[in-house]
C-alpha atoms as a PDB file:
ATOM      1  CA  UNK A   1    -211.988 -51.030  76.478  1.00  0.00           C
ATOM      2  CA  UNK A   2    -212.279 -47.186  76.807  1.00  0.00           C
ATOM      3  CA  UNK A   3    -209.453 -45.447  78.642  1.00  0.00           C
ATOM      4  CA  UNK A   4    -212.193 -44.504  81.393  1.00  0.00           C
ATOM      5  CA  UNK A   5    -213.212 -47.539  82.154  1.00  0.00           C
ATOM      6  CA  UNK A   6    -209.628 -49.264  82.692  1.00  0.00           C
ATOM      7  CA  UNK A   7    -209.239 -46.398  85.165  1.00  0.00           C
ATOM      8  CA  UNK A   8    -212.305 -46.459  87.013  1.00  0.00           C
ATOM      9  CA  UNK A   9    -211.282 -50.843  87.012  1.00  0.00           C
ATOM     10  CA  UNK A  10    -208.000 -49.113  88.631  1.00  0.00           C
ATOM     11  CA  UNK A  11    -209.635 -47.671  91.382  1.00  0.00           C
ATOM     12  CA  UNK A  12    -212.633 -50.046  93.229  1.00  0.00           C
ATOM     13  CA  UNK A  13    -213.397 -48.479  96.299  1.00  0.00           C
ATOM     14  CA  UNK A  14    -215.118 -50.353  99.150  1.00  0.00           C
ATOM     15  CA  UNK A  15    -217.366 -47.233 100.051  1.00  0.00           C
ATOM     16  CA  UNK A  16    -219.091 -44.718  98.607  1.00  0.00           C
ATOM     17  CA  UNK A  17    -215.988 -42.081  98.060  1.00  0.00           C
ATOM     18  CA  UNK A  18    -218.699 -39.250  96.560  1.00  0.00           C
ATOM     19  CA  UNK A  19    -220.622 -39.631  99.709  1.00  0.00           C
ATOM     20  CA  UNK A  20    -217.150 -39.889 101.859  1.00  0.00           C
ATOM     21  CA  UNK A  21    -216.128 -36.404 100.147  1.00  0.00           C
ATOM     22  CA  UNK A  22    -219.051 -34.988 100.434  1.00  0.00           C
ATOM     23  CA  UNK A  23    -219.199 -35.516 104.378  1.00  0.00           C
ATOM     24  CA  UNK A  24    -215.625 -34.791 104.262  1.00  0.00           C
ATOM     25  CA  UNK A  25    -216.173 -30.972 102.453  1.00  0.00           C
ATOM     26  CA  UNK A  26    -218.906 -30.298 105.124  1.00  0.00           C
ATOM     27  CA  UNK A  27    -217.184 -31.204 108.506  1.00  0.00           C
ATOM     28  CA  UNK A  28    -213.856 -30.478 107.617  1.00  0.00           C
ATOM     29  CA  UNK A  29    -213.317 -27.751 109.821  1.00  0.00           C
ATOM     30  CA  UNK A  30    -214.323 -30.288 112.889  1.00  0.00           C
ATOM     31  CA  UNK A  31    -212.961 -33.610 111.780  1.00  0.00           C
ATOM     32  CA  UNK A  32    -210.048 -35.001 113.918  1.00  0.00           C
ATOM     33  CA  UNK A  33    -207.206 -35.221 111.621  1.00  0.00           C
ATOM     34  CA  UNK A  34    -205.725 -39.412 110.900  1.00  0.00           C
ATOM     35  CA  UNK A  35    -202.117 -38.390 111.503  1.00  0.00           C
ATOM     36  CA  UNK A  36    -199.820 -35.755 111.622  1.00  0.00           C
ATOM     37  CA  UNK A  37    -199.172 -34.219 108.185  1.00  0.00           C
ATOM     38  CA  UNK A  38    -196.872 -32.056 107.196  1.00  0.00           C
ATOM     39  CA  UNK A  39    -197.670 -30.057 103.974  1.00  0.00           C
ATOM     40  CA  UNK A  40    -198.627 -26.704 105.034  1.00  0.00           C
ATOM     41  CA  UNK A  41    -201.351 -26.456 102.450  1.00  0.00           C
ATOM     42  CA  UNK A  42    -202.986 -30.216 103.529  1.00  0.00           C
ATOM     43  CA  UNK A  43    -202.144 -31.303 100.218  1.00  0.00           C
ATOM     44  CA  UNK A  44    -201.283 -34.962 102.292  1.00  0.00           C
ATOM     45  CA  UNK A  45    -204.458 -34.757 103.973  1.00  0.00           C
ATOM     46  CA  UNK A  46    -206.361 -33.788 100.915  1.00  0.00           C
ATOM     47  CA  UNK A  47    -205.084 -37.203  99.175  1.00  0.00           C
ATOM     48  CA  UNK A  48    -205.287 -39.789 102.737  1.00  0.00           C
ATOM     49  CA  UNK A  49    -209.350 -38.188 103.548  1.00  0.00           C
ATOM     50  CA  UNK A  50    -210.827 -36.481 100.705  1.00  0.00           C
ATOM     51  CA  UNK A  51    -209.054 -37.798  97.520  1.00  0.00           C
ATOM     52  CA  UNK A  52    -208.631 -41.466  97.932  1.00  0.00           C
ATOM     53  CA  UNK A  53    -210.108 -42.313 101.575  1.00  0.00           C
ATOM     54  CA  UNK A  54    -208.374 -45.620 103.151  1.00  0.00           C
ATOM     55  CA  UNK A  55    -206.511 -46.243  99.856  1.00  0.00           C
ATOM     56  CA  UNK A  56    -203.101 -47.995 100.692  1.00  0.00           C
ATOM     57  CA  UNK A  57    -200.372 -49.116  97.875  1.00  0.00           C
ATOM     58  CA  UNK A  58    -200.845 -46.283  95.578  1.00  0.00           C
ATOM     59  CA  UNK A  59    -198.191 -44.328  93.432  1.00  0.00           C
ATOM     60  CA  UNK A  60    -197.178 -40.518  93.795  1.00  0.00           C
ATOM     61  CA  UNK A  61    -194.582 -37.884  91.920  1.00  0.00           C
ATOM     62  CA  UNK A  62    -193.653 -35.455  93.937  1.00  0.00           C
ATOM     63  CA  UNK A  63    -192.337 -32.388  91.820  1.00  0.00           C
ATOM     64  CA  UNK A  64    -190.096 -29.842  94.301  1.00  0.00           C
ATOM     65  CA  UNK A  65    -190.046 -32.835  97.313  1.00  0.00           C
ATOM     66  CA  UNK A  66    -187.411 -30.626  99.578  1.00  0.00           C
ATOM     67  CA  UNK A  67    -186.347 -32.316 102.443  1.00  0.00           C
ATOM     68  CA  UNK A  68    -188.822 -35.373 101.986  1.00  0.00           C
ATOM     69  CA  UNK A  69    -190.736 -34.726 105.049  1.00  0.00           C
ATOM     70  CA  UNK A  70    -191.108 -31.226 106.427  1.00  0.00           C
ATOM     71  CA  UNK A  71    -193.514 -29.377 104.128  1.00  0.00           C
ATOM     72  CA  UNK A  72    -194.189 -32.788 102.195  1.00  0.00           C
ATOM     73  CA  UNK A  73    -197.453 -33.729  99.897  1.00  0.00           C
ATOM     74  CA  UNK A  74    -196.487 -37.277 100.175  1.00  0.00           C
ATOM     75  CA  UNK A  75    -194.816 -38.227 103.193  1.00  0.00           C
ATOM     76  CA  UNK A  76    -197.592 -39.422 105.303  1.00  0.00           C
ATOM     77  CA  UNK A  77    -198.581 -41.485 102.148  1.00  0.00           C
ATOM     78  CA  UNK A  78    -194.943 -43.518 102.127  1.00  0.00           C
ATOM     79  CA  UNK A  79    -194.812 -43.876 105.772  1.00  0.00           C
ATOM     80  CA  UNK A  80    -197.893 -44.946 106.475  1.00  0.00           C
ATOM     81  CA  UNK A  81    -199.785 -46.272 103.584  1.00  0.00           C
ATOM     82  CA  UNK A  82    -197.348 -47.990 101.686  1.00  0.00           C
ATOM     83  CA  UNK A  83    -197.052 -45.817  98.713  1.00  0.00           C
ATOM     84  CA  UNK A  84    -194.091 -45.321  96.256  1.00  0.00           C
ATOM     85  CA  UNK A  85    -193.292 -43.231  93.916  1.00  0.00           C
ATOM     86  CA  UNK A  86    -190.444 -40.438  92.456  1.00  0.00           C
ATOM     87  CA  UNK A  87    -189.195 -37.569  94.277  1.00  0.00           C
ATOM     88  CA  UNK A  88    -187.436 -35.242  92.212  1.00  0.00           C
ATOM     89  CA  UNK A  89    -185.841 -31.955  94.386  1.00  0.00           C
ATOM     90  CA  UNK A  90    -182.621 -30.251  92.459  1.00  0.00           C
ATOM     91  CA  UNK A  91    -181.565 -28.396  95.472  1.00  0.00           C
ATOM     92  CA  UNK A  92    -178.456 -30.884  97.096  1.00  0.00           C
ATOM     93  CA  UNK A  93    -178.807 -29.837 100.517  1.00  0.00           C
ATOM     94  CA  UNK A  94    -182.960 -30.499 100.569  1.00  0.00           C
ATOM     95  CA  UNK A  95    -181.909 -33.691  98.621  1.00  0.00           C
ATOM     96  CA  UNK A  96    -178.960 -35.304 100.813  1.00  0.00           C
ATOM     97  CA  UNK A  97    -181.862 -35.262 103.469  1.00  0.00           C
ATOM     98  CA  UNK A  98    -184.581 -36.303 100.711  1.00  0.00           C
ATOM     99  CA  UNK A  99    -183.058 -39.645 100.296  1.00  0.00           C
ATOM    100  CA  UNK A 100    -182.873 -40.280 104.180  1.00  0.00           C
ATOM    101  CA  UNK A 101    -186.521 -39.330 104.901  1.00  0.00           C
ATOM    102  CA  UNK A 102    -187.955 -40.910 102.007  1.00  0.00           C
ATOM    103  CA  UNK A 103    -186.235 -44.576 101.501  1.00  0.00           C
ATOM    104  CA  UNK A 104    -188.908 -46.343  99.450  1.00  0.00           C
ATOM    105  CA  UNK A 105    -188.921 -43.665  96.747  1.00  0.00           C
ATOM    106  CA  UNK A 106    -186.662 -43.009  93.745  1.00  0.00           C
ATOM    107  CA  UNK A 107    -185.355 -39.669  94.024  1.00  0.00           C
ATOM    108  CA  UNK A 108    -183.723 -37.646  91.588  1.00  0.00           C
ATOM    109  CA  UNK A 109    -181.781 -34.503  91.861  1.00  0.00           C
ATOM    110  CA  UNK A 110    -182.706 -32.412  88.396  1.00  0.00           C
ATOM    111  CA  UNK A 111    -185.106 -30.022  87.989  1.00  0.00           C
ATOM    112  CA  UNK A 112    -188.214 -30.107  85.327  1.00  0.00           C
ATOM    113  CA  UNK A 113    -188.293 -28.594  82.330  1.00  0.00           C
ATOM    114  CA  UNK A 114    -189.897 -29.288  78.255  1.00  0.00           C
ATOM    115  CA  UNK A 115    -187.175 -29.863  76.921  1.00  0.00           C
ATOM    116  CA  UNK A 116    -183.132 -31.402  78.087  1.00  0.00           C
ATOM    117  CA  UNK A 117    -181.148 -28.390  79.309  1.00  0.00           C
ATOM    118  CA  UNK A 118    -178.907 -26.945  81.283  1.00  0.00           C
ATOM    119  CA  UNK A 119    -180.474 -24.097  83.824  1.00  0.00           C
ATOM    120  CA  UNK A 120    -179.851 -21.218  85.685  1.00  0.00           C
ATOM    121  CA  UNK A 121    -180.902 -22.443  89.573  1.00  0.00           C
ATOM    122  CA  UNK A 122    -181.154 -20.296  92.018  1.00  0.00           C
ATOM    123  CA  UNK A 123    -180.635 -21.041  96.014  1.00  0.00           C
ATOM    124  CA  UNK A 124    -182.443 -19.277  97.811  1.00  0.00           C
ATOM    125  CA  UNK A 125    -180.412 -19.395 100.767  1.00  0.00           C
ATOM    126  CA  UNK A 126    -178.661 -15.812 100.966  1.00  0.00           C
ATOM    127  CA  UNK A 127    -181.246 -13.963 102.246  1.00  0.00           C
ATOM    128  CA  UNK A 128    -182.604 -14.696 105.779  1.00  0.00           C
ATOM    129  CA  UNK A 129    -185.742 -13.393 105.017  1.00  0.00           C
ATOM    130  CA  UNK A 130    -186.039 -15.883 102.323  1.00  0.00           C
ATOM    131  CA  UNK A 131    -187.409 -19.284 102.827  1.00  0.00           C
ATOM    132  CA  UNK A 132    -185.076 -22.016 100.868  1.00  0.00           C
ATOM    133  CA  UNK A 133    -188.261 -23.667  99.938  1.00  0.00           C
ATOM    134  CA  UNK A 134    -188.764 -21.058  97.057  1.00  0.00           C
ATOM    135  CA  UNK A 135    -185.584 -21.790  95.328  1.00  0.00           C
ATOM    136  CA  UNK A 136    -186.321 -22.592  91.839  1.00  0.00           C
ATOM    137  CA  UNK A 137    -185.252 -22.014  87.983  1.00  0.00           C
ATOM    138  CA  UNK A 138    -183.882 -18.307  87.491  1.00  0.00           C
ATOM    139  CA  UNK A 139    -186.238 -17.822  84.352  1.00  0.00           C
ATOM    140  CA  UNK A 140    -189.214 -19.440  85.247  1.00  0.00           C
ATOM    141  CA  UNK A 141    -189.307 -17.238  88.780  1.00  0.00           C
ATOM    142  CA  UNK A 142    -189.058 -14.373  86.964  1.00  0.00           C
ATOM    143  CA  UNK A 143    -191.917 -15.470  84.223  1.00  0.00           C
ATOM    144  CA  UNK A 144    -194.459 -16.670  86.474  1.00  0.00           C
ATOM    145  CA  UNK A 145    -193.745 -16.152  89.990  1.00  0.00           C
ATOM    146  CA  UNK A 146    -195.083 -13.547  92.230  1.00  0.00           C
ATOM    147  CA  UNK A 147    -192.278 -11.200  93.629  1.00  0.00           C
ATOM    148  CA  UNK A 148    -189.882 -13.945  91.585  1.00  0.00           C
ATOM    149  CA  UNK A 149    -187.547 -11.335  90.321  1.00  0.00           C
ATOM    150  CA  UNK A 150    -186.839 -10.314  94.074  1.00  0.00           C
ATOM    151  CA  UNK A 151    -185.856 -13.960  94.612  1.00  0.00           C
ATOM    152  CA  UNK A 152    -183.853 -14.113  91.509  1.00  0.00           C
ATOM    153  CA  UNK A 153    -181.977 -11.587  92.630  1.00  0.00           C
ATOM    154  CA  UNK A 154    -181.497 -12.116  96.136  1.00  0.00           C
ATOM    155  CA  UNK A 155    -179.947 -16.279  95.559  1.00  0.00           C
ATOM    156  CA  UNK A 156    -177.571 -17.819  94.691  1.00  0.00           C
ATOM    157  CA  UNK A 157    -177.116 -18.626  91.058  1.00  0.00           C
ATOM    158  CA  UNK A 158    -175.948 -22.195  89.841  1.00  0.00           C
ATOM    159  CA  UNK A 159    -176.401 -24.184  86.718  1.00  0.00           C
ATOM    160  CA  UNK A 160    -178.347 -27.710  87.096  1.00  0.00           C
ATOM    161  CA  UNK A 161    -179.507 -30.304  84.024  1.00  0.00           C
ATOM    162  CA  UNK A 162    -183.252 -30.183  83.886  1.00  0.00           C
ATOM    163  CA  UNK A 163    -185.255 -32.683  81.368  1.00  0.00           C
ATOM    164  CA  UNK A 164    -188.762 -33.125  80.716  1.00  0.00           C
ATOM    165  CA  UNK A 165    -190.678 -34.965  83.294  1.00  0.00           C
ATOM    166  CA  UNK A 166    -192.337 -38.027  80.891  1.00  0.00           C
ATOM    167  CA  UNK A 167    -188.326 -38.639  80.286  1.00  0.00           C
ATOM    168  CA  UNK A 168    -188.002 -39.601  84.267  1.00  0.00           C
ATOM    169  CA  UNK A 169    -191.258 -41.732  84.183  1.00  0.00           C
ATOM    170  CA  UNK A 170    -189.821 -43.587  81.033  1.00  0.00           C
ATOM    171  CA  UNK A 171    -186.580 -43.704  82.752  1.00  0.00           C
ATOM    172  CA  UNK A 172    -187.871 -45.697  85.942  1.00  0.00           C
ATOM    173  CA  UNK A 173    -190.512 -47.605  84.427  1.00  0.00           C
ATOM    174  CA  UNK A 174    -193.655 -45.610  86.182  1.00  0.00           C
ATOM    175  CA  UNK A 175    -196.891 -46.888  85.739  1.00  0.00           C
ATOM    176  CA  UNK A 176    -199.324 -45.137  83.095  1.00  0.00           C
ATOM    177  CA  UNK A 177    -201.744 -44.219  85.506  1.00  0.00           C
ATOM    178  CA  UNK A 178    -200.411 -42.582  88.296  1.00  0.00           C
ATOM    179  CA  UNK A 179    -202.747 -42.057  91.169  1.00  0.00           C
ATOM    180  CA  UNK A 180    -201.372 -38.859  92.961  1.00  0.00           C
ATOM    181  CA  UNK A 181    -198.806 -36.021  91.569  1.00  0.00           C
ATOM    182  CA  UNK A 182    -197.925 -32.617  93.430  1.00  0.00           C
ATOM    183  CA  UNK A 183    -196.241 -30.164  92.106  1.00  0.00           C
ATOM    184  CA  UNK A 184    -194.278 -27.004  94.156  1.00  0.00           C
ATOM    185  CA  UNK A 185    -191.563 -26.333  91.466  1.00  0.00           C
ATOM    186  CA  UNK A 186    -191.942 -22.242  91.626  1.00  0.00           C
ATOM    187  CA  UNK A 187    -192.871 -21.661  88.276  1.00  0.00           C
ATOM    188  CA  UNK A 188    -191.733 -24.349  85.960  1.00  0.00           C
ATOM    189  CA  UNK A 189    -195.083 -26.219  86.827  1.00  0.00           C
ATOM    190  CA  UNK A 190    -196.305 -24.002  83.710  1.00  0.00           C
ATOM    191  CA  UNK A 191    -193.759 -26.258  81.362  1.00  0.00           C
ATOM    192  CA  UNK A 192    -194.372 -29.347  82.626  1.00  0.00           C
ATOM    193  CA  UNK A 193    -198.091 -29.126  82.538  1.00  0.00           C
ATOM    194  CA  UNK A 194    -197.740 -27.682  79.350  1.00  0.00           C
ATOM    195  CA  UNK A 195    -195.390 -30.445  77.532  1.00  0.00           C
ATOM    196  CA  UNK A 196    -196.878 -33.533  79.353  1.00  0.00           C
ATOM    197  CA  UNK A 197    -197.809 -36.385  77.225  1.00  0.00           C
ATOM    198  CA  UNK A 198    -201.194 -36.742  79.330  1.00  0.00           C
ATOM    199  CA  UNK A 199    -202.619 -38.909  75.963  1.00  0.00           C
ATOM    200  CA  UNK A 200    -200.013 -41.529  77.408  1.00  0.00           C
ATOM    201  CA  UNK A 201    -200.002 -40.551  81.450  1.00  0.00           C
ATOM    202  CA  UNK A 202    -202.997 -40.222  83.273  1.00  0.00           C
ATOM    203  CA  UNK A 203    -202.668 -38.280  86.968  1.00  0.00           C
ATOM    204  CA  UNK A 204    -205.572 -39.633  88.986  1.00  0.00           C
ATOM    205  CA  UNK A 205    -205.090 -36.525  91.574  1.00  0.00           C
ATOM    206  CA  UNK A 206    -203.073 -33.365  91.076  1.00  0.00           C
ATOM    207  CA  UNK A 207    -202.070 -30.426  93.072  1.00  0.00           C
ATOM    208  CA  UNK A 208    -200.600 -27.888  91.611  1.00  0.00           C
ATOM    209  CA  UNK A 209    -198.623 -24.266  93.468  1.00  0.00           C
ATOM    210  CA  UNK A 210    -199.175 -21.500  91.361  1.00  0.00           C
ATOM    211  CA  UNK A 211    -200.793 -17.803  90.937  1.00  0.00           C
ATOM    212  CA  UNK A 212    -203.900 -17.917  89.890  1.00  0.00           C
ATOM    213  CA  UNK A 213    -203.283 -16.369  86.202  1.00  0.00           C
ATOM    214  CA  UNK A 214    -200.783 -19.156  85.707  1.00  0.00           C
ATOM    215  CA  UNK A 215    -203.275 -21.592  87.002  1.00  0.00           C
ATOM    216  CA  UNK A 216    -205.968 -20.531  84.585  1.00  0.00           C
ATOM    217  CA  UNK A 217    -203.759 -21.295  81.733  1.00  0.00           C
ATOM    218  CA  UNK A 218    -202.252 -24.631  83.353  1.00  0.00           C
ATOM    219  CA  UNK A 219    -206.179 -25.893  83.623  1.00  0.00           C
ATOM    220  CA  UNK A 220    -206.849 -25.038  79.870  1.00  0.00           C
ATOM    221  CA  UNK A 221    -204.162 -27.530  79.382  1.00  0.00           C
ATOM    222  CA  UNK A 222    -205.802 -29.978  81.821  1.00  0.00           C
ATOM    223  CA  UNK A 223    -209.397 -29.802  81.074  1.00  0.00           C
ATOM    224  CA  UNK A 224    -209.591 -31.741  77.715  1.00  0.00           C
ATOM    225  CA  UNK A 225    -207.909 -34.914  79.264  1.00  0.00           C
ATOM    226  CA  UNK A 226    -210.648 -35.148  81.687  1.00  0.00           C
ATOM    227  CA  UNK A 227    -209.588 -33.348  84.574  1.00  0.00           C
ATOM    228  CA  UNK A 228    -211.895 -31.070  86.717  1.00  0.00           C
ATOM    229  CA  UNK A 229    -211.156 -28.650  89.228  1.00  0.00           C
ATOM    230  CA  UNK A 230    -212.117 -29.774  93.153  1.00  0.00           C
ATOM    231  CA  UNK A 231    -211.963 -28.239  96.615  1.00  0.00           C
ATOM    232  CA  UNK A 232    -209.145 -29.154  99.277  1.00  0.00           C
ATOM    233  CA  UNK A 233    -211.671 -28.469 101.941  1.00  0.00           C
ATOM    234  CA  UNK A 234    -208.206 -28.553 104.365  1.00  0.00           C
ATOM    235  CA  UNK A 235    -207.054 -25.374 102.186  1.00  0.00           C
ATOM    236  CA  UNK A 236    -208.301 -21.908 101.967  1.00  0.00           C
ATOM    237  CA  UNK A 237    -204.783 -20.872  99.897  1.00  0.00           C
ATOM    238  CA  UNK A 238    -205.334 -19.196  96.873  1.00  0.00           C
ATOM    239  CA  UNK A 239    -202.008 -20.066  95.346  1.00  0.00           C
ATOM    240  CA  UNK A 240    -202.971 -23.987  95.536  1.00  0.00           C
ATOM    241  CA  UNK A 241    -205.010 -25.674  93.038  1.00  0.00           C
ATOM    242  CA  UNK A 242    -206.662 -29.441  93.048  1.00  0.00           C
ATOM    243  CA  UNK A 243    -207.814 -31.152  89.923  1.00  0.00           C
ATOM    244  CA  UNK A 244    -209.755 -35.220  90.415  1.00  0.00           C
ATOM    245  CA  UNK A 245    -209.789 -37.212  87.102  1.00  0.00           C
ATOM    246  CA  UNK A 246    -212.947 -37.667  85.825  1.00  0.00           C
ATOM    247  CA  UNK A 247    -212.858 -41.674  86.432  1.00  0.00           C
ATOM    248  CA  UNK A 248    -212.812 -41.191  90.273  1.00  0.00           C
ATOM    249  CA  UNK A 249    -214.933 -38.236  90.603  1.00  0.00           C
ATOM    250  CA  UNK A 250    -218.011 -39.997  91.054  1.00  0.00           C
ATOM    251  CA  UNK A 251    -217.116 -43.511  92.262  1.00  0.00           C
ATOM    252  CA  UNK A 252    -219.253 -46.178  93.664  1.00  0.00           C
ATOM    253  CA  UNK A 253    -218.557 -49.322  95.867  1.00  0.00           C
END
């Protein structure tokens, strides 16, 4: 049996989910929203109405998780759906409250990287006019980051391990298909896009933060595995990107 056809077995809707997106992309400006979400871009509302409509059970990774609930891509999905997955946020005052708000996920404090190493981190707590949110790996800020050498040099600068993100999967035992992962890791999504074994992981749904010259090189990456590019008909940011797998683009009941 074909890899596409043991995911599209994965996923059996009990609707029509082209027609549901479809309906979805055109009203979307109108459409009362199911619950109160909290990522700023609707990344959670892009997955719970667009993505995988009524879908309960599922599994997320949630690359740069914070606090576990304000600004969260998966939140909504734990506390109300039933999902699990792995939260991984290096910063240890986002992730002391991580593991509070999120309970039924693994967390891990360690940021993502291609290879095991120790990284410059920086906090990007100093400056008030700074949002925390944006703290991220010194050299990957400054590589592929808008304004990420201002941030560099504004934080605070500590070393944290960072490993590869297939060795956390391994480590907990993740399923091979995984049906939702965002990533807001302030430019080291670029490496893990880049070094992930997608031949042995399949993403069903991805978001991804980045600038849009970083994107177009994170999507060459993507595009020969079977991903395509899609709307978030919630988002009109052109720093966030969605990609569908092509086993649920086009499924029927």
């Amino acid at each position: 049996m074909s890899l596409l056809s043991r995911l599209q077995q994965r996923f059996s809707p009990r609707r029509d989910i082209a027609q549901v997106r479809e309906y979805v992309t055109q009203h979307a400006k109108t459409l009362k929203p199911k619950y109160e979400y909290f990522n700023e871009t609707f990344n959670d509302r892009w997955i719970v109405e667009y993505a995988f409509p009524g879908k309960t059970g599922g599994y997320f990774i949630e690359a740069g998780a914070a606090n576990g609930k304000e600004a969260s891509s998966c939140y909504v999905l734990e506390r109300h759906l039933g999902w699990q997955g792995l939260c991984i946020e290096p910063n240890i005052d986002f992730y002391q409250q991580l593991v509070k708000h999120r309970p039924n996920s693994i967390c891990e404090q360690v940021c993502l990287s291609d290879q095991v190493e120790t990284v410059s981190f920086i906090l990007a707590d100093a400056d008030p006019d700074v949002a925390p949110y944006i703290s991220g790996v010194k050299e990957n800020l400054e590589a592929y980051k808008w304004e990420g050498d201002k941030i560099a040099a504004s934080g605070r600068e500590i070393e944290l391990p960072a490993v590869p993100l297939e060795q956390l999967l391994r480590k907990h035992n993740a399923p091979k298909i995984i049906d939702y992962a965002a990533f807001d890791i302030e430019g080291s999504e670029i490496k893990v896009i880049e070094s992930f074994p997608f031949e042995e992981y399949t993403c069903l749904a991805l978001s991804v933060e980045a600038d849009p010259w970083i994107w177009e090189r994170m999507l060459t990456r993507l595009l020969p595995y079977g991903y395509q590019e899609v709307p978030n008909p919630f988002c009109d940011k052109p720093w966030e990107h969605y990609c569908l797998h092509e086993s649920i683009l086009n499924d029927q009941p």
